[in-house]
Protein backbone atom coordinates (compact mmCIF):
# COMPACT_ATOMS: atom_id res chain seq x y z
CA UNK A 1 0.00 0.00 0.00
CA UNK A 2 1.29 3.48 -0.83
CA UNK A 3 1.63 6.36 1.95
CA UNK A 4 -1.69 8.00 1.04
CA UNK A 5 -3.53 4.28 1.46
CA UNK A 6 -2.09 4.08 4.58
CA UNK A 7 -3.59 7.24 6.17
CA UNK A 8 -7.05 6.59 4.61
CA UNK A 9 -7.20 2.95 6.08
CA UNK A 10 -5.94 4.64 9.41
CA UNK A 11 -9.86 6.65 9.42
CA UNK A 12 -12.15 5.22 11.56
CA UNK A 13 -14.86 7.04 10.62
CA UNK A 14 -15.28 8.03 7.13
CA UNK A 15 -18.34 9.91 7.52
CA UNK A 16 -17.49 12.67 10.20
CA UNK A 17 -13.88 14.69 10.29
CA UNK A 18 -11.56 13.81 13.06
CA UNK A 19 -9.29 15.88 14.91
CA UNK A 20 -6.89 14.93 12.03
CA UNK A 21 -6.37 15.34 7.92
CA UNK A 22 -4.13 13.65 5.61
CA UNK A 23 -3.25 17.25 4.95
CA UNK A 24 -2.32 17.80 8.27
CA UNK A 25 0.27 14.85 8.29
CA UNK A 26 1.51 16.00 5.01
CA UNK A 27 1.60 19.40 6.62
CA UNK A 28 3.78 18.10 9.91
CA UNK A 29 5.49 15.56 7.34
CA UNK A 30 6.38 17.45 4.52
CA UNK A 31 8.68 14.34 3.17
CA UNK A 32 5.54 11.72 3.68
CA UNK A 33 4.10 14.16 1.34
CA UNK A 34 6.39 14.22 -1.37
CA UNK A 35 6.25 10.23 -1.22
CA UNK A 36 2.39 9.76 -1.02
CA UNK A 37 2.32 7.72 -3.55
CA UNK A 38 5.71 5.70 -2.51
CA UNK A 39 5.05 1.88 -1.51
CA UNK A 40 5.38 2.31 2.50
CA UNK A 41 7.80 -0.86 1.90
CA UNK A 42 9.79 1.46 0.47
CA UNK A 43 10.19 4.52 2.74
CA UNK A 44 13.07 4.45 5.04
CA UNK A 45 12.60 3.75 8.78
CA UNK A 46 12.21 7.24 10.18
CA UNK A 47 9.57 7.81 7.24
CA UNK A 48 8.13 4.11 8.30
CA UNK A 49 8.14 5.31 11.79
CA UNK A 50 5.96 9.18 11.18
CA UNK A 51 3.15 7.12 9.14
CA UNK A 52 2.53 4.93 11.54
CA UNK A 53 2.20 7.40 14.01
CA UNK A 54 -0.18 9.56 11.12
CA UNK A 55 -2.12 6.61 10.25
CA UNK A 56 -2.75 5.80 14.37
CA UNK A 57 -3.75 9.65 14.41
CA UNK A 58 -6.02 9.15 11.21
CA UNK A 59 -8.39 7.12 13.57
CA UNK A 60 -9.00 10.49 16.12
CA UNK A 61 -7.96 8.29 19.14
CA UNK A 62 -8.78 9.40 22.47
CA UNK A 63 -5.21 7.92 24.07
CA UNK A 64 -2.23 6.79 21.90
CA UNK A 65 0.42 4.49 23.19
CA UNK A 66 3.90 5.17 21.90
CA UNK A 67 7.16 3.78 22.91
CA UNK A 68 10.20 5.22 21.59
CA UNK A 69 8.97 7.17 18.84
CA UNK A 70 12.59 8.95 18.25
CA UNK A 71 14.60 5.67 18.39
CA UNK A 72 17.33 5.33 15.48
CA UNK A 73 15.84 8.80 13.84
CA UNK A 74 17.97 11.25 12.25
CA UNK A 75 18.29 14.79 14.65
CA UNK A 76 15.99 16.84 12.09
CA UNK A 77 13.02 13.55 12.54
CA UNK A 78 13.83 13.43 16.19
CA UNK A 79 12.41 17.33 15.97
CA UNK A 80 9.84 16.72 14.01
CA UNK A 81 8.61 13.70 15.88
CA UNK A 82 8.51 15.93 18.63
CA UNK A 83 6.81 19.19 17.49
CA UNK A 84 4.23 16.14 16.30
CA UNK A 85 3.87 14.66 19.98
CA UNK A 86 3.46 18.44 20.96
CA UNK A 87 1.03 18.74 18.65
CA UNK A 88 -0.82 15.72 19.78
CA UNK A 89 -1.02 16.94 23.34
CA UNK A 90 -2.83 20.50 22.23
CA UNK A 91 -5.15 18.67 20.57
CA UNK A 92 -6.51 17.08 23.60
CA UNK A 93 -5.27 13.22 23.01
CA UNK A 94 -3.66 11.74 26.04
CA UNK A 95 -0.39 10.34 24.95
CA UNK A 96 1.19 7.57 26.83
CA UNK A 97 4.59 7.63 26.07
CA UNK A 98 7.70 5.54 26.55
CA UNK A 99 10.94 7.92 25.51
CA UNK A 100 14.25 7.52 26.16
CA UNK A 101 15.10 11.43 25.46
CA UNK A 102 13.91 12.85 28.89
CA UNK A 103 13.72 16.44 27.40
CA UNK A 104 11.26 15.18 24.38
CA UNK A 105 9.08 13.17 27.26
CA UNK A 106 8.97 16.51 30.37
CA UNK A 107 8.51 18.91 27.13
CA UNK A 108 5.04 16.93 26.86
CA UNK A 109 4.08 15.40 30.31
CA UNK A 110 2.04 16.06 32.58
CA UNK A 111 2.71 13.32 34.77
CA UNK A 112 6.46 11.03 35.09
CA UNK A 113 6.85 7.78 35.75
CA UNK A 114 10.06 5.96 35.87
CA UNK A 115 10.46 2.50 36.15
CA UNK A 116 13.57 0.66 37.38
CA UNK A 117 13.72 -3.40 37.39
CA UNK A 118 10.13 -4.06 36.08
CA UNK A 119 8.53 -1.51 38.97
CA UNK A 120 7.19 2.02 39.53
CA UNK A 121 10.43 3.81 41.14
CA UNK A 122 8.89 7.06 40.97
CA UNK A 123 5.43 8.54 40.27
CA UNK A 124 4.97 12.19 40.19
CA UNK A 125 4.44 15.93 38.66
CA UNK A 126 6.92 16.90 36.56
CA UNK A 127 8.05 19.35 38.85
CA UNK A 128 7.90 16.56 41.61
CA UNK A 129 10.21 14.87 39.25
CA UNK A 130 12.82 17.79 38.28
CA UNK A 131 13.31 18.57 42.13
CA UNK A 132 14.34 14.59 42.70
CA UNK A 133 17.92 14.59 42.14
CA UNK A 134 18.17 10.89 43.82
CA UNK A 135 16.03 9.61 41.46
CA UNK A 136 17.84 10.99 38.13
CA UNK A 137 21.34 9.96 39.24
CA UNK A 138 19.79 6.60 40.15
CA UNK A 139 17.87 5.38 37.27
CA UNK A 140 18.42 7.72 34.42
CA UNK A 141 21.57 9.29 34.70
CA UNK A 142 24.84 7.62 33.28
């Protein structure tokens, strides 16, 4: 399936306009746009990696689930991935997010999490979070 087949099988409803266009992810993604027609076979990974999120957003979720979104993506996707999650946020879909990049994940949270060994070793406010020093060097800090 091409780019542009992927983002129309992402709508849920075809009848009444979600939160979300194929314009708008052409807008955020000018490069998916320039390759609509592309195979997604063909696309590289970071390209791979914005239409899934765009056809997931296609579907005007409520919640998404991501994990790692930026993972193995070039420093001008990793910004563009994140003005996206940003994006997301505004728009009034809760985001559940799994990052690596601690700047990308407090730019968008509301709430932290971090878990250390399979458990919950801290559950807080951003804020909370920033003003724990013991838990930064412990878990997250090399």
């Amino acid at each position: 399936m091409t780019v542009r087949q992927n983002l129309i099988l992402g709508i849920k409803n075809m009848r009444r306009q979600g939160r979300w266009s194929i314009d708008d992810m052409f807008q955020m993604f000018p490069n998916l746009g320039e390759r609509a027609d592309a195979l997604g076979s063909v696309i590289s990974g970071g390209e791979q990696q914005m239409l899934t999120i765009c056809r997931t957003l296609m579907g005007d979720p409520d919640l998404i689930m991501i994990d790692e979104p930026t993972e193995g993506l070039a420093p001008k996707l990793v910004e563009q991935v994140s003005d996206l999650l940003a994006e997301i946020a505004k728009r009034g879909v809760a985001i559940l997010l799994v990052e690596q990049k601690l700047a990308i994940a407090l730019e968008i949270s509301h709430r932290v999490h971090v878990m250390g060994h399979g458990k919950i070793v801290f559950e807080g406010s951003v804020s909370e979070f920033r003003a724990n020093d013991q838990v930064r060097k412990e878990w997250l800090e090399v």
